[in-house]
Protein backbone atom coordinates (compact mmCIF):
# COMPACT_ATOMS: atom_id res chain seq x y z
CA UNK A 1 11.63 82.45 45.54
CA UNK A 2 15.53 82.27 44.13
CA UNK A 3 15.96 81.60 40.63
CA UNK A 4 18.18 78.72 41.99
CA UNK A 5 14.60 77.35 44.01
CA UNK A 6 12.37 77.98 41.08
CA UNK A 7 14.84 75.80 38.72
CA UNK A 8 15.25 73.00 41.25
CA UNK A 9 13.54 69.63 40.46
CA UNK A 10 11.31 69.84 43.43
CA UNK A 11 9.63 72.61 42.07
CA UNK A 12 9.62 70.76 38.14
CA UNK A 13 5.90 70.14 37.24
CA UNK A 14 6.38 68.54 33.45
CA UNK A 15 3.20 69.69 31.51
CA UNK A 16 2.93 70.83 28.09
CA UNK A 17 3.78 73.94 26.10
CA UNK A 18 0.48 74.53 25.77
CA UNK A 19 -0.48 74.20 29.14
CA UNK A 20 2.74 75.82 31.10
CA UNK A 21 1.45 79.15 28.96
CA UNK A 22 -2.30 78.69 30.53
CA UNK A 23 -0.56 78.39 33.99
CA UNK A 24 1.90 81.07 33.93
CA UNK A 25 -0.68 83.52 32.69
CA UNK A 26 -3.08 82.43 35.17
CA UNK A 27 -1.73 82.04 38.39
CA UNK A 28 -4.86 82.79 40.70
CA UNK A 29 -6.59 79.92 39.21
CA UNK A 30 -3.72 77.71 39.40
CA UNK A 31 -2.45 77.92 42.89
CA UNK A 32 0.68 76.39 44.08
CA UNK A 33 -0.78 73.66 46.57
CA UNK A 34 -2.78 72.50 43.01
CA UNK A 35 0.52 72.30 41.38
CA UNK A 36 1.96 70.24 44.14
CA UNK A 37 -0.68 67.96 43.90
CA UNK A 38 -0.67 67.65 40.50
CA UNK A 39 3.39 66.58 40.83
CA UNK A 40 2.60 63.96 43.64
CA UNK A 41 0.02 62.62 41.58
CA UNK A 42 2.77 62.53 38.60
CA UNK A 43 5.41 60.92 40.84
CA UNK A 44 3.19 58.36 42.34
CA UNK A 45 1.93 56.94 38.44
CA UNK A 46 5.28 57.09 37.51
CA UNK A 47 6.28 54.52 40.70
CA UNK A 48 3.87 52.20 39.97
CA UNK A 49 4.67 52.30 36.34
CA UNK A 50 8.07 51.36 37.58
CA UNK A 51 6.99 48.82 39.89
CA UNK A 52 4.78 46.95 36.89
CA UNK A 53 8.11 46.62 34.67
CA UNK A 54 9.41 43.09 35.60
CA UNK A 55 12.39 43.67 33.82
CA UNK A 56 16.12 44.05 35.33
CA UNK A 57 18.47 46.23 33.29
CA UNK A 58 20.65 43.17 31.75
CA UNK A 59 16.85 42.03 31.04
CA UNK A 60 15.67 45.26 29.43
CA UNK A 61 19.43 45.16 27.10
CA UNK A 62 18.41 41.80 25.60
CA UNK A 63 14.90 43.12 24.89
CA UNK A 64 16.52 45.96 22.72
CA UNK A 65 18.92 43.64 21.20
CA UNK A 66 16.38 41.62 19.88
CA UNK A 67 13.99 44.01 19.13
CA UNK A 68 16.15 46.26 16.89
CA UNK A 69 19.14 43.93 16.16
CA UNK A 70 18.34 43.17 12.68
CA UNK A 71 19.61 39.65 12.21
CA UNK A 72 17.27 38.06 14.55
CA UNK A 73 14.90 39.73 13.01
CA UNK A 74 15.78 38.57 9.55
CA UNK A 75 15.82 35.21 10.82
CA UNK A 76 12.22 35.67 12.13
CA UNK A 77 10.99 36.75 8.90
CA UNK A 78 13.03 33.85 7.00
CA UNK A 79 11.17 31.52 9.29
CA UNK A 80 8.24 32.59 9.39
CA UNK A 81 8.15 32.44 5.23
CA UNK A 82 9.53 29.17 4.77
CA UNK A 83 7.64 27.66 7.80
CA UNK A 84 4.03 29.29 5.65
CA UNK A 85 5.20 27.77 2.41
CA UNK A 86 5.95 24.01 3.80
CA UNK A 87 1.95 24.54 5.22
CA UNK A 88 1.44 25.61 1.85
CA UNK A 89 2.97 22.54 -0.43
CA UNK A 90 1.77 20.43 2.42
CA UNK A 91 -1.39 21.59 1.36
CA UNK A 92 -1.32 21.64 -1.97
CA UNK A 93 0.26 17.68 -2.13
CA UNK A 94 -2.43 16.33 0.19
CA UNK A 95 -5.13 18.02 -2.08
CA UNK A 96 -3.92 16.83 -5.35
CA UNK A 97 -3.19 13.15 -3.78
CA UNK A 98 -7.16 13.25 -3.34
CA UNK A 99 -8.19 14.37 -6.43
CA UNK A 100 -6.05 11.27 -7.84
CA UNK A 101 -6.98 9.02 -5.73
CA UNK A 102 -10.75 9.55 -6.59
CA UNK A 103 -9.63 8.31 -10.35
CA UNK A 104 -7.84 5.30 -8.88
CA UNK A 105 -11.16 4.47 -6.79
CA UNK A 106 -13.01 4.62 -9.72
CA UNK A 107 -11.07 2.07 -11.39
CA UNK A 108 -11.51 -0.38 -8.73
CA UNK A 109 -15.17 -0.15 -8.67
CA UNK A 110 -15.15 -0.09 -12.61
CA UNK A 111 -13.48 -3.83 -12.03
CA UNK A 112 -15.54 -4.70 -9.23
CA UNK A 113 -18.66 -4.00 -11.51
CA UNK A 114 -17.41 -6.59 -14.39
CA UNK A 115 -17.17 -9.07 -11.57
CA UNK A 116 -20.75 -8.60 -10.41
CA UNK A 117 -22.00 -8.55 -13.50
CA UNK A 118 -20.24 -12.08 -14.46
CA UNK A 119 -22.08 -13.70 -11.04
CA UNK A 120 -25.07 -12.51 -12.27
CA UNK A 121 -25.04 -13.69 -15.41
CA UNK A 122 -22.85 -17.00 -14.68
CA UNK A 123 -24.50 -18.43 -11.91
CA UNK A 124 -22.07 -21.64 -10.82
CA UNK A 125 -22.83 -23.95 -8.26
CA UNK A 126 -20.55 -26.80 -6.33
CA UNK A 127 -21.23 -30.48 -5.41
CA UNK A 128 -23.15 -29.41 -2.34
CA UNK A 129 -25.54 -26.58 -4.22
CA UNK A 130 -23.67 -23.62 -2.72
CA UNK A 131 -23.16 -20.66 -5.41
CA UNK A 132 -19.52 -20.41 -6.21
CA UNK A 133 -17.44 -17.16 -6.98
CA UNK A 134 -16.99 -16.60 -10.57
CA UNK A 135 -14.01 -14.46 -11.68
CA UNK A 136 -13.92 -12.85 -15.07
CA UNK A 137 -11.53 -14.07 -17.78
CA UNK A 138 -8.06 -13.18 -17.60
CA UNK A 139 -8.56 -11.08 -21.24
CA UNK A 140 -11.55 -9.56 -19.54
CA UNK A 141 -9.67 -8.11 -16.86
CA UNK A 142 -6.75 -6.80 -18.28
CA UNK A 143 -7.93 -3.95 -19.30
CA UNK A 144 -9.65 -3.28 -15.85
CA UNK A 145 -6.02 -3.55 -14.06
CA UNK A 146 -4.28 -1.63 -16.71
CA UNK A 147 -6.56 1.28 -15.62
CA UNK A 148 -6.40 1.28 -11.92
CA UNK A 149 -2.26 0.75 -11.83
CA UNK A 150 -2.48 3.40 -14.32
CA UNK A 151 -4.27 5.36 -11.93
CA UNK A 152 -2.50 4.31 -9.02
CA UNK A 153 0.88 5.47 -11.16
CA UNK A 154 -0.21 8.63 -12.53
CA UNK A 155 -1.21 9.51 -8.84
CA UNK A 156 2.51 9.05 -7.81
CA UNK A 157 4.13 10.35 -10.56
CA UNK A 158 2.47 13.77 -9.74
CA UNK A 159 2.62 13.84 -6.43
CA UNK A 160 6.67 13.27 -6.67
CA UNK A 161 7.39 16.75 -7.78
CA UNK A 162 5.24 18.15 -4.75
CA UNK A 163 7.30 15.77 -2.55
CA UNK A 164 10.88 17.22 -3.56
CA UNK A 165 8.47 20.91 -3.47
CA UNK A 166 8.07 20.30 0.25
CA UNK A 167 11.11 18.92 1.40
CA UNK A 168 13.19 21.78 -0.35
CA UNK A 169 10.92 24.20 2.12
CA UNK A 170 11.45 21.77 5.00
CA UNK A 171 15.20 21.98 4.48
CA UNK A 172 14.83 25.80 4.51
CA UNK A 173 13.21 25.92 7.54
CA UNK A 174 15.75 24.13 9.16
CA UNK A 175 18.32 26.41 7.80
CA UNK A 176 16.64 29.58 9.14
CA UNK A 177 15.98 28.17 12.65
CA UNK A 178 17.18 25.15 13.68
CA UNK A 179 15.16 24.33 16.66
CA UNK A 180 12.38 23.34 13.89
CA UNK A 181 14.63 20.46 12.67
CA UNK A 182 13.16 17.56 14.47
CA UNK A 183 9.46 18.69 13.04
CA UNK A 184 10.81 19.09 9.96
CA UNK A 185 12.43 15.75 9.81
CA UNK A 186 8.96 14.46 11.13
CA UNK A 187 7.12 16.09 7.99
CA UNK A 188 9.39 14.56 5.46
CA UNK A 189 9.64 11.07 6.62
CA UNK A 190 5.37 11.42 6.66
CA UNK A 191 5.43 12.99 3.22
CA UNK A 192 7.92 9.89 1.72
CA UNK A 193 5.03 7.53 3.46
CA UNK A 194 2.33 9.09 1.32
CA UNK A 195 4.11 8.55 -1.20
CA UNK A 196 4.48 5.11 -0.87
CA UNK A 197 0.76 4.97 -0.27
CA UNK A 198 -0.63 6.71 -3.43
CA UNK A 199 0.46 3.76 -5.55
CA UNK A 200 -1.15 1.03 -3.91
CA UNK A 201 -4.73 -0.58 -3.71
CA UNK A 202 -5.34 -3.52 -1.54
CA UNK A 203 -6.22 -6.44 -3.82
CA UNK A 204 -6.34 -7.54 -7.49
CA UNK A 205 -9.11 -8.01 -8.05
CA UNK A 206 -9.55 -4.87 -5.99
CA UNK A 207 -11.30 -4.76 -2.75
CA UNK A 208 -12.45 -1.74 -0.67
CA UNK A 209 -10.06 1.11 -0.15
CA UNK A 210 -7.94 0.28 3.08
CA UNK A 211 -7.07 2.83 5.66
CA UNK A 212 -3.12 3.53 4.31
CA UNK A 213 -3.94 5.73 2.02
CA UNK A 214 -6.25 8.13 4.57
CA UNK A 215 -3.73 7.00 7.27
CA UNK A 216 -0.82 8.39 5.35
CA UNK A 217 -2.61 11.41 4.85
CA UNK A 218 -3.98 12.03 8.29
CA UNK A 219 -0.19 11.98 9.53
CA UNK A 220 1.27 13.87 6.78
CA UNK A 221 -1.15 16.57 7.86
CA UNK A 222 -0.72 16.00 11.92
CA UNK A 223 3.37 16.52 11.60
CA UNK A 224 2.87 19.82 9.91
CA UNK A 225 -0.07 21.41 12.14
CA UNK A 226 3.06 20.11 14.74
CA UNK A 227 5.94 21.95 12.69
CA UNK A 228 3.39 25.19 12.73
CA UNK A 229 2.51 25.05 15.97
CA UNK A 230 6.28 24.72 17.35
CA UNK A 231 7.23 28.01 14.89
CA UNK A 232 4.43 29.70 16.77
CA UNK A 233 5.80 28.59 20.13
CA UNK A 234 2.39 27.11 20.71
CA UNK A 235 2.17 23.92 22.91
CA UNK A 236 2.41 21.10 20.44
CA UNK A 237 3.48 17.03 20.44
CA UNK A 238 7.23 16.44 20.14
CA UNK A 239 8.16 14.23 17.11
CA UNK A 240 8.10 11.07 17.08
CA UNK A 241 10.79 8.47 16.80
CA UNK A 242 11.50 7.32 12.86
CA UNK A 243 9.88 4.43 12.04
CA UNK A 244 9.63 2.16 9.59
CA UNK A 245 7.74 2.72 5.99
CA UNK A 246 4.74 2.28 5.23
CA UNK A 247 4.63 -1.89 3.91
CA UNK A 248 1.95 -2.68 1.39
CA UNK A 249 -0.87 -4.37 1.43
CA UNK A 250 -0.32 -7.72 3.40
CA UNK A 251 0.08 -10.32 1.48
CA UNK A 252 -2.04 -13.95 2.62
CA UNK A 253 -0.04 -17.12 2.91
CA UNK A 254 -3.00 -18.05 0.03
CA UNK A 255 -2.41 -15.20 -1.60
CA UNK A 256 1.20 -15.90 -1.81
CA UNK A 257 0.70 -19.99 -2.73
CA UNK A 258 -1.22 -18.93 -5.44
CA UNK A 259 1.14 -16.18 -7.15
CA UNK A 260 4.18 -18.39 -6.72
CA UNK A 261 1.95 -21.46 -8.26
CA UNK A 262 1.39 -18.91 -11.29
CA UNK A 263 4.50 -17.88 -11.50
CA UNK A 264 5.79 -21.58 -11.72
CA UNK A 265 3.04 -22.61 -14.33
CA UNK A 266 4.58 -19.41 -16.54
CA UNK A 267 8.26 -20.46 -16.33
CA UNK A 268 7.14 -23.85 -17.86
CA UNK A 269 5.02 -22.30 -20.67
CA UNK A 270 7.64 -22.60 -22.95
CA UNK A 271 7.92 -26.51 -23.00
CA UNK A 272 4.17 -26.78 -23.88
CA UNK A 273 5.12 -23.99 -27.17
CA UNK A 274 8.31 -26.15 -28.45
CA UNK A 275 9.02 -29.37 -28.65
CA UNK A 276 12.52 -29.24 -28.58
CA UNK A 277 13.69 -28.49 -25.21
CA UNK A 278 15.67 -30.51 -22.96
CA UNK A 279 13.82 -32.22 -19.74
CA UNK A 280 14.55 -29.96 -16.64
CA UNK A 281 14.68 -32.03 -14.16
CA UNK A 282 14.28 -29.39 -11.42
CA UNK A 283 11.54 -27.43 -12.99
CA UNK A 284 10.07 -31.02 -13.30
CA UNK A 285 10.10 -31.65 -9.46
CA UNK A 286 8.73 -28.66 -8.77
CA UNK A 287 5.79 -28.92 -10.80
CA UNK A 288 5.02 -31.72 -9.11
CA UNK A 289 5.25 -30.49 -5.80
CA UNK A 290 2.61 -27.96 -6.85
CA UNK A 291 0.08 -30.77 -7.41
CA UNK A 292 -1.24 -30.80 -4.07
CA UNK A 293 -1.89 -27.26 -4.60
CA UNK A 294 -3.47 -27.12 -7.86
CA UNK A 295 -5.71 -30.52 -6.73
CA UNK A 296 -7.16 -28.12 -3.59
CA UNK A 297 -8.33 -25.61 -6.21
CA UNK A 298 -11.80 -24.49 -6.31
CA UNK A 299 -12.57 -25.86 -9.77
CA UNK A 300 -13.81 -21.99 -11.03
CA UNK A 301 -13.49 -20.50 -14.53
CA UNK A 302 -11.10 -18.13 -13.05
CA UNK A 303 -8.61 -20.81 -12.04
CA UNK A 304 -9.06 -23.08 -14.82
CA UNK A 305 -5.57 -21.66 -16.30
CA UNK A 306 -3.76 -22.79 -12.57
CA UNK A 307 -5.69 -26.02 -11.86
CA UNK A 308 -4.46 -29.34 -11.73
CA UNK A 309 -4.99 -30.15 -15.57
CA UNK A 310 -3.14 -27.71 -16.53
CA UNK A 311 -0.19 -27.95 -13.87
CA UNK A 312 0.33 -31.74 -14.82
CA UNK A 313 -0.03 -30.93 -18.69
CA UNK A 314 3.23 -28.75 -17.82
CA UNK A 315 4.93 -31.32 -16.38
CA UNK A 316 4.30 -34.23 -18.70
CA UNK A 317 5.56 -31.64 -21.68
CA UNK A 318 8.99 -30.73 -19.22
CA UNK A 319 9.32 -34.42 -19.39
CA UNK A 320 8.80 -34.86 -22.96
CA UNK A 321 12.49 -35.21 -24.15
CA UNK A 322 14.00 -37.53 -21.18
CA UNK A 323 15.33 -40.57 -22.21
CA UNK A 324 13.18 -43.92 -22.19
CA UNK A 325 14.54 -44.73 -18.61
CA UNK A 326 14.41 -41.59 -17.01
CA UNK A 327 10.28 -41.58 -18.54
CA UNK A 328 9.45 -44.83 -16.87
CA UNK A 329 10.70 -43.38 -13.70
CA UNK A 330 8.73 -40.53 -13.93
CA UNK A 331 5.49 -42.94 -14.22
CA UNK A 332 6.52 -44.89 -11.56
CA UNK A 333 6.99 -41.89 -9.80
CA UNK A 334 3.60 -40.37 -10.65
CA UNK A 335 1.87 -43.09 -9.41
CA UNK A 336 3.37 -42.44 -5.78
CA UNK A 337 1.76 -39.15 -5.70
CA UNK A 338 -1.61 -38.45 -3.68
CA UNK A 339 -3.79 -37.40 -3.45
CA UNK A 340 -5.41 -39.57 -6.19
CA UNK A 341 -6.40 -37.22 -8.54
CA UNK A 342 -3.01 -35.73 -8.72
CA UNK A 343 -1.57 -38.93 -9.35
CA UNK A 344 -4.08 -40.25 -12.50
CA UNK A 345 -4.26 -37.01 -13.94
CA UNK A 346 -0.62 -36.58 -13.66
CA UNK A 347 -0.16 -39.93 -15.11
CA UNK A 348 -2.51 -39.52 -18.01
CA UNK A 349 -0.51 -35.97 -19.43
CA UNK A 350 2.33 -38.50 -19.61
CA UNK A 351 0.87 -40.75 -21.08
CA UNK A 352 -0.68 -38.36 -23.89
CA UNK A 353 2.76 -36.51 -24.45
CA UNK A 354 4.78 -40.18 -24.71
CA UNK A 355 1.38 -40.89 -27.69
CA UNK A 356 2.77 -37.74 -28.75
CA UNK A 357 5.87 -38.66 -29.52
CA UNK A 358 5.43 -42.47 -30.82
CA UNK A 359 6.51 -43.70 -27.33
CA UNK A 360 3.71 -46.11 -27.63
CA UNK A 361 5.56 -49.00 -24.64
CA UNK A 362 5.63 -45.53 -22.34
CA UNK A 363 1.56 -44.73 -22.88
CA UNK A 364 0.94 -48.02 -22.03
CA UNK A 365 2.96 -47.82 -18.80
CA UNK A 366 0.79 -44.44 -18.09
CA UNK A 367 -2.50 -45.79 -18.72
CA UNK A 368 -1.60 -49.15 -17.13
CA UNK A 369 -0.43 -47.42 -13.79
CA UNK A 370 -3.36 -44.70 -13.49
CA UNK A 371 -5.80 -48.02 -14.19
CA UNK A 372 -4.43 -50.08 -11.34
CA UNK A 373 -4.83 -47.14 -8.84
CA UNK A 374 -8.16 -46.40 -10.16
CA UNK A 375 -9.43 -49.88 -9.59
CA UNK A 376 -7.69 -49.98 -6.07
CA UNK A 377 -9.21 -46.84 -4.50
CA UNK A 378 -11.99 -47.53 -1.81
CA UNK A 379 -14.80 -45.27 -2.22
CA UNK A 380 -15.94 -46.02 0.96
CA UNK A 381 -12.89 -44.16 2.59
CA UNK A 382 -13.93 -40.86 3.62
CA UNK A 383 -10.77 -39.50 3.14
CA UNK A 384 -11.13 -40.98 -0.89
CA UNK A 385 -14.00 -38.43 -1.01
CA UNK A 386 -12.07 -35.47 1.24
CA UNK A 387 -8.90 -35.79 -0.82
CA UNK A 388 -10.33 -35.53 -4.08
CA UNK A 389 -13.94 -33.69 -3.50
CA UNK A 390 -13.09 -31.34 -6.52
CA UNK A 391 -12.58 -34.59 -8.96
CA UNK A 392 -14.34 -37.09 -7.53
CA UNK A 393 -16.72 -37.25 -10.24
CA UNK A 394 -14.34 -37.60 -12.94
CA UNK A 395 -12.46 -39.98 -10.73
CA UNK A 396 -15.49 -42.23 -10.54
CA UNK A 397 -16.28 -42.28 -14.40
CA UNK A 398 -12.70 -42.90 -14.96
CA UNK A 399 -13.03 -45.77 -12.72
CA UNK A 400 -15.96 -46.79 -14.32
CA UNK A 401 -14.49 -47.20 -18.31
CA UNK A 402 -11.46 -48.88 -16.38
CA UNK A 403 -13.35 -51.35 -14.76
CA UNK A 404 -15.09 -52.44 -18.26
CA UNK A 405 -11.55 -53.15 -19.93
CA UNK A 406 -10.56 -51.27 -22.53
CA UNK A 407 -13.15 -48.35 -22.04
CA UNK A 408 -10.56 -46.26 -19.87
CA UNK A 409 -9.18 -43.86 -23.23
CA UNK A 410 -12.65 -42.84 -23.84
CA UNK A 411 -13.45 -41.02 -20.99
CA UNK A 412 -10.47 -39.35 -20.72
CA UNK A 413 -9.91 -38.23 -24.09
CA UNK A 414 -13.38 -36.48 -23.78
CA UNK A 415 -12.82 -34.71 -20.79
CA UNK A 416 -9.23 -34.20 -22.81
CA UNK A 417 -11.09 -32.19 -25.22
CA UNK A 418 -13.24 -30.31 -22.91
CA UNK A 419 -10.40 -29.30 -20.62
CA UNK A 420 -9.01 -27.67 -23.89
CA UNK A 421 -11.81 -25.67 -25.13
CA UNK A 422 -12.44 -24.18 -21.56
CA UNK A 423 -8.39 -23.35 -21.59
CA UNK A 424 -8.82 -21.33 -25.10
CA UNK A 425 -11.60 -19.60 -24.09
């Protein structure tokens, strides 16, 4: 064989150093048809190698690009950091947020504990027998409310600075890749609706724990498992489209009467302090607009301070200053109101505030008004009964003193005086 043969590649067997040295110094053992073998067998793993490799050559560049260009890589890594610490002040948010809430929900069942403990010992009953709700004083509470919205606060106030935590990382992550930004966008608008959450208990007094709070958490927690899972290139849920906030608790048409009918009796608290204020003619109307209102109030320790005593004692002291016409009006118009209660109770607060001042023609135009439409009512209406089932027994006594001439005062100045006590205390 040529030296030009033996260095040919059809005679190039590729073994070791090692191993070339075994077969060159031991040729009988090694034979040449065990070499050729040997190079077939070499030949054919290295064509199926080949045909394993999926890859085209502009395929195979972009593989190297990527896998040693090092900004791709750097963005990667950036990624894959930020991405980690979002998970991580997700984490840490939704954990605190718990821990706070638990103070909040103790609170509420601190409250609802003073309220079962003033049914139990305050048993009240209506007309008909049935036990009535009993709410605790206004004094009593206060404290009780102060603690849970100082609860519900605190809880916020904490989790703010996780908030601005985990949208800073958010905003990284969109930085370093932004195919992320939708589930990034996603986290943040569900991390603003906790938010909104952790201050809020449905109720005052408080009732059970709704499901906004968990809600808002269950998302918040959802959208970044999503953000993760897109990172990864896993299969995940695509965003969803932004939505509104989170609304509080749903207020009642009730609830709402009754806050607004508080809120009226408080902007006329200052005529009952001072005498001296002018009559306000429209805060006037509007208190009487509210007696319909104030008449369908359970008659409940806990409402004593909105009821209708106490809503037409606000608007006989608005009216206290008008002008002798402008008074005699206002009895005239009083006695146009229903139902009756409304009307007679209404008419008596005038009457005391025109005593009051020396306005003795103007009492006597009260008491004389409320005495005709006591006398004139027909009890055997059942609408008499249905219109004025929370008075209808001080209705009927009042009828009674009126109906014996001259007795009428009596009645009503004791029931005056009772009305007052339950007020202070």
């Amino acid at each position: 064989m040529s030296d030009e043969v033996n260095r040919s590649g059809e005679n190039l067997l590729l073994l070791c150093i090692e191993h070339s040295y075994e077969i060159d110094e031991n040729a009988a053992r090694f034979p040449p048809e065990m070499l050729q073998e040997w190079k077939a067998a070499q030949l054919a793993e290295h064509d199926q190698i080949q045909r394993s490799w999926h890859l085209n050559n502009d395929e195979v560049a972009e593989a190297s690009v990527l896998s040693f260009d090092p900004l791709p890589l750097s963005v990667a890594t950036a990624s894959a950091t930020t991405v980690v610490a979002a998970a991580r002040a997700v984490g840490k948010m939704v954990s605190v947020g718990r821990q706070r809430r638990r103070l909040a929900h103790q609170a509420a069942q601190d409250w609802q504990a003073l309220r079962l403990h003033m049914n139990r010992t305050m048993p009240v009953f209506d007309l008909d027998g049935d036990r009535l709700t009993v709410e605790p004083s206004r004094a009593e509470t206060k404290p009780y409310e102060d603690a849970l919205n100082g609860a519900l606060a605190a809880s916020q106030a904490e989790l703010e600075p996780l908030a601005v935590e985990v949208v800073a990382e958010l905003h990284a992550v969109s930085a370093a890749d932004q195919s992320l930004g939708p589930w990034c966008d996603w986290v943040e608008r569900r991390v603003e609706e906790l938010i909104a959450a952790a201050d809020r208990w449905p109720g005052r007094p408080p009732s059970e724990d709704d499901q906004a709070w968990p809600d808002a958490v269950a998302e918040l927690q959802r959208a970044s498992a999503a953000l993760s899972a897109a990172w990864r290139g896993d299969r995940t849920v695509s965003p969803p489209e932004p939505t509104l906030a989170v609304s509080g608790p749903v207020e009642t048409d009730q609830q709402r009467a009754v806050r607004e009918h508080w809120e009226l009796l408080e902007s006329a608290g200052p005529w009952g302090r001072v005498k001296h204020r002018d009559y306000d003619a429209a805060l006037y109307a509007r208190l009487i607009e509210a007696l319909p209102l104030a008449n369908a109030l359970p008659p409940v320790p806990s409402l004593t301070a909105m009821g209708l005593d106490v809503t037409a004692r606000r608007a006989a002291t608005v009216a206290r200053n008008a002008d002798e016409t402008t008074y005699r009006a206002l009895i005239r118009q009083a006695s146009e109101q229903t139902p009756l209660a409304a009307s007679v109770v209404l008419l008596q607060h005038l009457g005391t505030i025109a005593k009051q001042q020396g306005r003795e023609e103007l009492q006597d135009a009260a008491a004389a008004e409320a005495t005709k439409l006591l006398l004139a009512e027909d009890w055997k209406a059942p609408t008499a009964w249905a219109d004025n089932s929370n008075y209808a027994r001080r209705l009927l006594a009042w009828t009674a003193g009126a109906s014996h001439g001259g007795e009428f005062e009596r009645p009503w100045r004791q029931h005056l005086r009772e009305t007052q006590t339950c007020c202070r205390r």
